[in-house]
Protein backbone atom coordinates (compact mmCIF):
# COMPACT_ATOMS: atom_id res chain seq x y z
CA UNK A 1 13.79 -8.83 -2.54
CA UNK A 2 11.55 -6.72 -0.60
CA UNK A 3 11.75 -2.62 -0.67
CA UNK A 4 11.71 -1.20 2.49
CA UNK A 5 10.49 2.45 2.44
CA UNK A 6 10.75 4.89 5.09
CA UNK A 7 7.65 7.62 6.34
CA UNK A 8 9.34 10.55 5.37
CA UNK A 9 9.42 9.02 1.85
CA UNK A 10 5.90 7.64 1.94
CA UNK A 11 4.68 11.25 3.15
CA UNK A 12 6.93 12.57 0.07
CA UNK A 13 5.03 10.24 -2.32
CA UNK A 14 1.43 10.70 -1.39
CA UNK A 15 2.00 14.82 -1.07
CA UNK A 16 1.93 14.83 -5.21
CA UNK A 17 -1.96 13.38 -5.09
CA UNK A 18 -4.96 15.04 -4.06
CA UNK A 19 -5.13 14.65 -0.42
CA UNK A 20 -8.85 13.98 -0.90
CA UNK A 21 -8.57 10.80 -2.94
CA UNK A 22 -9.05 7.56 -1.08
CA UNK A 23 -6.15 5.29 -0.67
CA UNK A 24 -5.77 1.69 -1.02
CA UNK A 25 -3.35 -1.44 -0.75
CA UNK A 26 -2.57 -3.46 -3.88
CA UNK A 27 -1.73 -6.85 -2.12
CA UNK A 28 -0.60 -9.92 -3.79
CA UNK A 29 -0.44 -9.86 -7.77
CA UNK A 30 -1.61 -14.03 -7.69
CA UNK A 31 -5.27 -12.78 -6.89
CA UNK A 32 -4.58 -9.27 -6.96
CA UNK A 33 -7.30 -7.42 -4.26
CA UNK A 34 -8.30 -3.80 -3.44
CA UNK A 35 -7.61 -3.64 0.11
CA UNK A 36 -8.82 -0.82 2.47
CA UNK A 37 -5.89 0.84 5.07
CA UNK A 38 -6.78 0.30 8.63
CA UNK A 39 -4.95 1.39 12.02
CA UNK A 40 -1.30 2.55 11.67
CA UNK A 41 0.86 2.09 14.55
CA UNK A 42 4.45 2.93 15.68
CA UNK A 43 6.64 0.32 17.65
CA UNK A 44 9.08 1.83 19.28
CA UNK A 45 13.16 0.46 20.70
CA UNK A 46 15.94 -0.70 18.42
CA UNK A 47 13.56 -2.51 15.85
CA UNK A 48 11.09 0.31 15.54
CA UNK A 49 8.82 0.55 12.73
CA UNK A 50 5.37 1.68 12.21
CA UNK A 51 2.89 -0.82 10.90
CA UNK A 52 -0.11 -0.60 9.00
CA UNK A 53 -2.79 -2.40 9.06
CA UNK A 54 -5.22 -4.15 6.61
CA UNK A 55 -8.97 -3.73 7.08
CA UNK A 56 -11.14 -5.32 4.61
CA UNK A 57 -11.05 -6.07 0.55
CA UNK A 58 -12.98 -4.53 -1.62
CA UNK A 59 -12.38 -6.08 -5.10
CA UNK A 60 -10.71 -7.20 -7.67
CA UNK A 61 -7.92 -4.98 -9.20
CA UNK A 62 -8.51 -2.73 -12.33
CA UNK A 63 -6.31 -4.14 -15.19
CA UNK A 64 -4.82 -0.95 -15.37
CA UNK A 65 -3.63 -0.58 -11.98
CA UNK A 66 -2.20 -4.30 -12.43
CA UNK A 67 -0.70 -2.82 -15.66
CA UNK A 68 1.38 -0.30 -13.68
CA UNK A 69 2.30 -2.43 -11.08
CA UNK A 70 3.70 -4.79 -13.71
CA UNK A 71 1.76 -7.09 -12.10
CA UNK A 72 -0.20 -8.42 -15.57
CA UNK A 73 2.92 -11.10 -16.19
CA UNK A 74 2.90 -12.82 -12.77
């Protein structure tokens, strides 16, 4: 089932990191990539959202970030 998460908690999330630190998706845990953030955009009317983008992979994920995302039994 997928978690939809809203800005206001996303903002909440990323204010307890170093806002200096470079941030990253961690798509799909069958070949689990490093993939960079790209454009973020808002849609706007009754099915608004804002949408981020995917630009680029960089590599393979660290075991321990797999780890965490319980993603080391898929």
């Amino acid at each position: 089932m997928p978690y939809e998460i809203t800005v206001a908690h996303l903002v909440c999330q990323l204010q307890t990191f170093d806002p200096d630190l470079p941030v990253s998706f961690a798509i799909n845990p069958d070949w689990p990539q490093t993939h960079h953030i790209g454009r973020i955009v808002e849609i706007s009317g009754s099915n608004g959202a804002i949408y981020i983008a995917e630009n680029g992979k960089e590599s393979v994920l660290p075991p321990s970030v797999r780890d965490q995302l319980a993603w080391s039994d898929v």
